[in-house]
PDB file of N, CA and C in Angstrom:
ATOM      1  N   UNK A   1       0.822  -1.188   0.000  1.00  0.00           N
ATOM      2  CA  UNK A   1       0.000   0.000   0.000  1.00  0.00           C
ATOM      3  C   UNK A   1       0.869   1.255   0.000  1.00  0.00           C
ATOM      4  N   UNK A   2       1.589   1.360   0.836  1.00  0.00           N
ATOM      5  CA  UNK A   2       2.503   2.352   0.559  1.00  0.00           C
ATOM      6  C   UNK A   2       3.794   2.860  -0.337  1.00  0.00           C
ATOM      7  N   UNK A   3       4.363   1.879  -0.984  1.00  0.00           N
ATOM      8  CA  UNK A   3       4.536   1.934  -2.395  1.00  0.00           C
ATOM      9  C   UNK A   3       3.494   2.135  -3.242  1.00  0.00           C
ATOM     10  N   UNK A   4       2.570   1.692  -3.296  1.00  0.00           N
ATOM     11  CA  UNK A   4       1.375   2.030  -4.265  1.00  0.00           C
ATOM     12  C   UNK A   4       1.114   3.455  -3.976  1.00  0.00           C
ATOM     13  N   UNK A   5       0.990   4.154  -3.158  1.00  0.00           N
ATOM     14  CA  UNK A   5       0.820   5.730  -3.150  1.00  0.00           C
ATOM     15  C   UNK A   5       1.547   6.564  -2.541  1.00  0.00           C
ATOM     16  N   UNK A   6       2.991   6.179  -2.415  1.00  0.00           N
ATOM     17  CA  UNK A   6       3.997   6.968  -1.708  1.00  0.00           C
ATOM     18  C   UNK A   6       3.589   8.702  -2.573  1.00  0.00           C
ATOM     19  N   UNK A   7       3.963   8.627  -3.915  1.00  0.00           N
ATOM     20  CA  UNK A   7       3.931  10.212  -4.508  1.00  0.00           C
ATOM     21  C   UNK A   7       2.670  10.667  -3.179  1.00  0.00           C
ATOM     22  N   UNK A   8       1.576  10.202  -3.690  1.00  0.00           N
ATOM     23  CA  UNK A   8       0.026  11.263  -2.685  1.00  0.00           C
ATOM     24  C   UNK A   8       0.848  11.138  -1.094  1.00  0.00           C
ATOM     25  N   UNK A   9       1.334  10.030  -0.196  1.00  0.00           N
ATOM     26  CA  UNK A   9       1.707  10.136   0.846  1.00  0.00           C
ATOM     27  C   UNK A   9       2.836  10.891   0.976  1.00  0.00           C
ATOM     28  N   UNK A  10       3.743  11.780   0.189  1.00  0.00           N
ATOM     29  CA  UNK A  10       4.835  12.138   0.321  1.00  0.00           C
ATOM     30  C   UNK A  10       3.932  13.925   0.170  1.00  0.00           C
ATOM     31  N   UNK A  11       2.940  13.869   0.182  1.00  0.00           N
ATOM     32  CA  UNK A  11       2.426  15.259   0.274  1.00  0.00           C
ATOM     33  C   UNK A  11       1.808  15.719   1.817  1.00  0.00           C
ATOM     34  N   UNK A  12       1.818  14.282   2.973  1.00  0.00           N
ATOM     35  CA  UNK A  12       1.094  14.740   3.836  1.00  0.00           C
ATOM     36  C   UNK A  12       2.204  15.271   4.923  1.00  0.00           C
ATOM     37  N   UNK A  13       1.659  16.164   6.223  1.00  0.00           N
ATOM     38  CA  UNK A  13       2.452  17.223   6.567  1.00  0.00           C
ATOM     39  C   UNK A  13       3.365  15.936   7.316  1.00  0.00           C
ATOM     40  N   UNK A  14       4.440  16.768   7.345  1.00  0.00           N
ATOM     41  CA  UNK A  14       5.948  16.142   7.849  1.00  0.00           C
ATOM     42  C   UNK A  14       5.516  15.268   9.722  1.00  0.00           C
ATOM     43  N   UNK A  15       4.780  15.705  10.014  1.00  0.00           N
ATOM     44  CA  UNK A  15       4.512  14.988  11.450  1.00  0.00           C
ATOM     45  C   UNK A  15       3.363  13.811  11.113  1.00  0.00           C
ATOM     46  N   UNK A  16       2.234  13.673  10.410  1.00  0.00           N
ATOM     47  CA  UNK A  16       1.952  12.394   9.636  1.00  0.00           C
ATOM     48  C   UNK A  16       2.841  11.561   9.127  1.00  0.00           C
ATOM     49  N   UNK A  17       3.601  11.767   8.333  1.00  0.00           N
ATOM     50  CA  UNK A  17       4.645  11.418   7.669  1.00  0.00           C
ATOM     51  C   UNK A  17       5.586  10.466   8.916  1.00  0.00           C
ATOM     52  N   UNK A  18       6.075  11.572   9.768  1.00  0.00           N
ATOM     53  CA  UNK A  18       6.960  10.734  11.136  1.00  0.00           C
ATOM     54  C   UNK A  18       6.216   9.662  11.800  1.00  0.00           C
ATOM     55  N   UNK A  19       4.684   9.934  11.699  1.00  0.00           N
ATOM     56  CA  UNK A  19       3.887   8.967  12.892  1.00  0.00           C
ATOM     57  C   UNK A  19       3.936   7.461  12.108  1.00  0.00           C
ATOM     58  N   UNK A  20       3.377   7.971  10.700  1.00  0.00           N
ATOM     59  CA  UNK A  20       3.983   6.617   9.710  1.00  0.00           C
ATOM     60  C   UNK A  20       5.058   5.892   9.668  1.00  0.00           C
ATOM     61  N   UNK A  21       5.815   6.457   9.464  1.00  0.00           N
ATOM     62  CA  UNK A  21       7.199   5.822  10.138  1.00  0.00           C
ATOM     63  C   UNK A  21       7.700   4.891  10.924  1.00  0.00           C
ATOM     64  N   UNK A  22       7.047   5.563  12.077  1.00  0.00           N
ATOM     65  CA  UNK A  22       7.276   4.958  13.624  1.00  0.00           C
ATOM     66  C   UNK A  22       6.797   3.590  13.606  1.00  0.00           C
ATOM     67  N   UNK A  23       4.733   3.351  13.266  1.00  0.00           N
ATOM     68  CA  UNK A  23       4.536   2.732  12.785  1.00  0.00           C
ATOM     69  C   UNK A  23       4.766   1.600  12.167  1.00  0.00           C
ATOM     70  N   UNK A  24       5.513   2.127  10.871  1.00  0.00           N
ATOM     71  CA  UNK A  24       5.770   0.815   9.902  1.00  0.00           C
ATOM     72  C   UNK A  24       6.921   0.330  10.531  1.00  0.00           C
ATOM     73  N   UNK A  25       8.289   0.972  11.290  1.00  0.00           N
ATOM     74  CA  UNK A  25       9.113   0.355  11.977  1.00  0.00           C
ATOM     75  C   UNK A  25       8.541  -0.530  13.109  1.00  0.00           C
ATOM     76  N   UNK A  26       7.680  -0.231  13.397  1.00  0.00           N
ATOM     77  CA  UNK A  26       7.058  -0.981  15.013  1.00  0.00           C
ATOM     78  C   UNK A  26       6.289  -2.575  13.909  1.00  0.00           C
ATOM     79  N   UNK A  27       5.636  -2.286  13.498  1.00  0.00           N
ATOM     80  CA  UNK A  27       5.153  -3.793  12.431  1.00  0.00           C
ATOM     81  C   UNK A  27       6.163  -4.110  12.188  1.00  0.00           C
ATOM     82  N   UNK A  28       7.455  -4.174  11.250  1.00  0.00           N
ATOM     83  CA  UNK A  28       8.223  -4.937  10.865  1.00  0.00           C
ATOM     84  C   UNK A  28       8.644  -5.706  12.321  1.00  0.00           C
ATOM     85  N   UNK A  29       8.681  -5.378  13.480  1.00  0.00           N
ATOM     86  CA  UNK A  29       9.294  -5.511  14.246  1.00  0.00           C
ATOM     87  C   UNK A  29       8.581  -6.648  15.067  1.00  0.00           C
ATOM     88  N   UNK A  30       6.522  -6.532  14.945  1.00  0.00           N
ATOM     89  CA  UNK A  30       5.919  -7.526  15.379  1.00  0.00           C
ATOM     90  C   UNK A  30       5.934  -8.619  14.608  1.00  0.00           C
ATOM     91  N   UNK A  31       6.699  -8.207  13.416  1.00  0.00           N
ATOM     92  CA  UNK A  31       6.480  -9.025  12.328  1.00  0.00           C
ATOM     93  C   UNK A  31       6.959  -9.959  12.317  1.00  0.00           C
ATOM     94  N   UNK A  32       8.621 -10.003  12.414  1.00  0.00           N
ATOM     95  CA  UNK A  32       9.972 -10.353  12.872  1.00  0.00           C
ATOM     96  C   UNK A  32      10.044 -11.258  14.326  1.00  0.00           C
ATOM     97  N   UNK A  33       9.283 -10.479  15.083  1.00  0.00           N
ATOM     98  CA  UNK A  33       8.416 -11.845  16.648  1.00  0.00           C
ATOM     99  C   UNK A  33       7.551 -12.822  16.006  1.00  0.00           C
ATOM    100  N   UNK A  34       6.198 -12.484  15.410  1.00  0.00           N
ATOM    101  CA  UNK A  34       5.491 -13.509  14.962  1.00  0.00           C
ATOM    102  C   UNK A  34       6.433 -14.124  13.897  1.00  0.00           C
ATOM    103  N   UNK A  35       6.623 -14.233  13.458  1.00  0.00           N
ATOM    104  CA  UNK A  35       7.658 -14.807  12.026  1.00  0.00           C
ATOM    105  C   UNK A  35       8.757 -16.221  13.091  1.00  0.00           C
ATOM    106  N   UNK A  36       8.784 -15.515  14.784  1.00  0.00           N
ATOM    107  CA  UNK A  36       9.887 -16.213  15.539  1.00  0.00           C
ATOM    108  C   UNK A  36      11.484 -15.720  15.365  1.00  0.00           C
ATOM    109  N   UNK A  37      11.797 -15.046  14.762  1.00  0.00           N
ATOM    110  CA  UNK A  37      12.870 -14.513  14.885  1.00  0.00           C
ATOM    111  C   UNK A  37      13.357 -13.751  16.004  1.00  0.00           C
ATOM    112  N   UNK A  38      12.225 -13.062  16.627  1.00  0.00           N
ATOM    113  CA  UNK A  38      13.033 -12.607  17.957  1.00  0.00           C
ATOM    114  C   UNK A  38      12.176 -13.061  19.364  1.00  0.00           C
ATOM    115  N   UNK A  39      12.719 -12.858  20.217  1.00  0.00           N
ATOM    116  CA  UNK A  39      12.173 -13.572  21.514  1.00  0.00           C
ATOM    117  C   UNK A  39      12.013 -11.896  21.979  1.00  0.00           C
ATOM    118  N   UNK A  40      11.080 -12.377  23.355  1.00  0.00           N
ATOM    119  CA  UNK A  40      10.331 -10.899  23.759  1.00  0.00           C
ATOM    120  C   UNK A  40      11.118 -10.066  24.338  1.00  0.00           C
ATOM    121  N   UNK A  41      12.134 -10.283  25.213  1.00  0.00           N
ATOM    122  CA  UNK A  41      13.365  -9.516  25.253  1.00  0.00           C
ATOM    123  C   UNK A  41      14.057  -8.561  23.937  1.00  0.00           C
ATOM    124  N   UNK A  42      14.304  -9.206  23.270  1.00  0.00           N
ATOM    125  CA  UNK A  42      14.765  -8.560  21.886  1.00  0.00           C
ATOM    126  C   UNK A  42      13.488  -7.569  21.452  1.00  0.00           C
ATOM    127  N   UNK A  43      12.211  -8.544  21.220  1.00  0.00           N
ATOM    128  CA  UNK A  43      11.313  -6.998  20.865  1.00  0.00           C
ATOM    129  C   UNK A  43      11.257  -5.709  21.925  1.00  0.00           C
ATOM    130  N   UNK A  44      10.972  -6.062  23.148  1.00  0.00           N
ATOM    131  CA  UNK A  44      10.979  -5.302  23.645  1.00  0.00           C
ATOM    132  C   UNK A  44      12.202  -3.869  24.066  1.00  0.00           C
ATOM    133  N   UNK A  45      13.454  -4.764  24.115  1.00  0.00           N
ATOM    134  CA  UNK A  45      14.367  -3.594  24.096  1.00  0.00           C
ATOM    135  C   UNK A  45      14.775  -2.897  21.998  1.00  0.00           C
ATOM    136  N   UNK A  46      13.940  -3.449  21.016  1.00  0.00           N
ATOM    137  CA  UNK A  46      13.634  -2.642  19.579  1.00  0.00           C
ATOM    138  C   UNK A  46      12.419  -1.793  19.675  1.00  0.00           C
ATOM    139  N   UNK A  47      11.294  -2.449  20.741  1.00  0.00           N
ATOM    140  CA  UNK A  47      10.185  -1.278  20.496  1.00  0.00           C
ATOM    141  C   UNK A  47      10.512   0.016  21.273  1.00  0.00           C
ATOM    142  N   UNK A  48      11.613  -0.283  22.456  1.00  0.00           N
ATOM    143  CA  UNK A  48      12.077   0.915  23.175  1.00  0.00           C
ATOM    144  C   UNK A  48      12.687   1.877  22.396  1.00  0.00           C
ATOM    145  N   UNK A  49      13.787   1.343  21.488  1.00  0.00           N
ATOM    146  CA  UNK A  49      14.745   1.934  20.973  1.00  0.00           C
ATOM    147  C   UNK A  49      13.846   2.793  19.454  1.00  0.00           C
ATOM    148  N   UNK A  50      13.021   2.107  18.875  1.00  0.00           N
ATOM    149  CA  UNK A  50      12.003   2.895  17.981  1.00  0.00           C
ATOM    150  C   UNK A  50      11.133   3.670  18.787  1.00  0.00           C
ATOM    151  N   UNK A  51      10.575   3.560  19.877  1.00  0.00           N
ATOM    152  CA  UNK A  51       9.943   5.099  20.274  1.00  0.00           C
ATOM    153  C   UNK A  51      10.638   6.278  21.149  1.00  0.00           C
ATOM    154  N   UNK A  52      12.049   5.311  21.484  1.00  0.00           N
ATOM    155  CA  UNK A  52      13.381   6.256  21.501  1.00  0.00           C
ATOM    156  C   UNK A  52      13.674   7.756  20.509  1.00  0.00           C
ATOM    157  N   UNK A  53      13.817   6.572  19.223  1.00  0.00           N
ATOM    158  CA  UNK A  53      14.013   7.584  18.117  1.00  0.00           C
ATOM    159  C   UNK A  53      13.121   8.262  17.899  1.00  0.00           C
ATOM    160  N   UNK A  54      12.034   7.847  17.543  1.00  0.00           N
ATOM    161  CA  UNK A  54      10.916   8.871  17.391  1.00  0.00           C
ATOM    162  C   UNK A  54      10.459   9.883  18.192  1.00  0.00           C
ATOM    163  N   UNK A  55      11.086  10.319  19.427  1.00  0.00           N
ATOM    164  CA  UNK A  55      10.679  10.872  20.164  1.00  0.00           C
ATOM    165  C   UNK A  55      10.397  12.486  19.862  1.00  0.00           C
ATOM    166  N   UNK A  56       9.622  13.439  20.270  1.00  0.00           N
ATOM    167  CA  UNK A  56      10.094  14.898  19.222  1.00  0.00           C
ATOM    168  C   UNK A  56      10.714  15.266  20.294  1.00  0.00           C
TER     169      UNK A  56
END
């Protein structure tokens, strides 16, 4: 979906834009647990470190 309309999504204001972000980093990340690749320790100190970064 977001390849399919990045151009229209690359018009919305810069703090939409960041919340998206955050977002799609936080899914890859449940993704990567359900999938079994990481144990809950590991997600949990990546979901810290992504709302780390995102912080304003």
């Amino acid at each position: 979906m977001i390849d399919k309309h990045r151009n229209e999504l690359e018009k919305l204001p810069d703090e939409i834009k960041h919340e998206i972000n955050k977002c799609m980093e936080i899914y890859e990340e449940l993704e990567s647990y359900d999938q079994g690749d990481l144990d809950i320790n590991t997600l949990q100190k990546r979901l810290e470190d992504i709302l780390d970064k995102y912080e304003i």
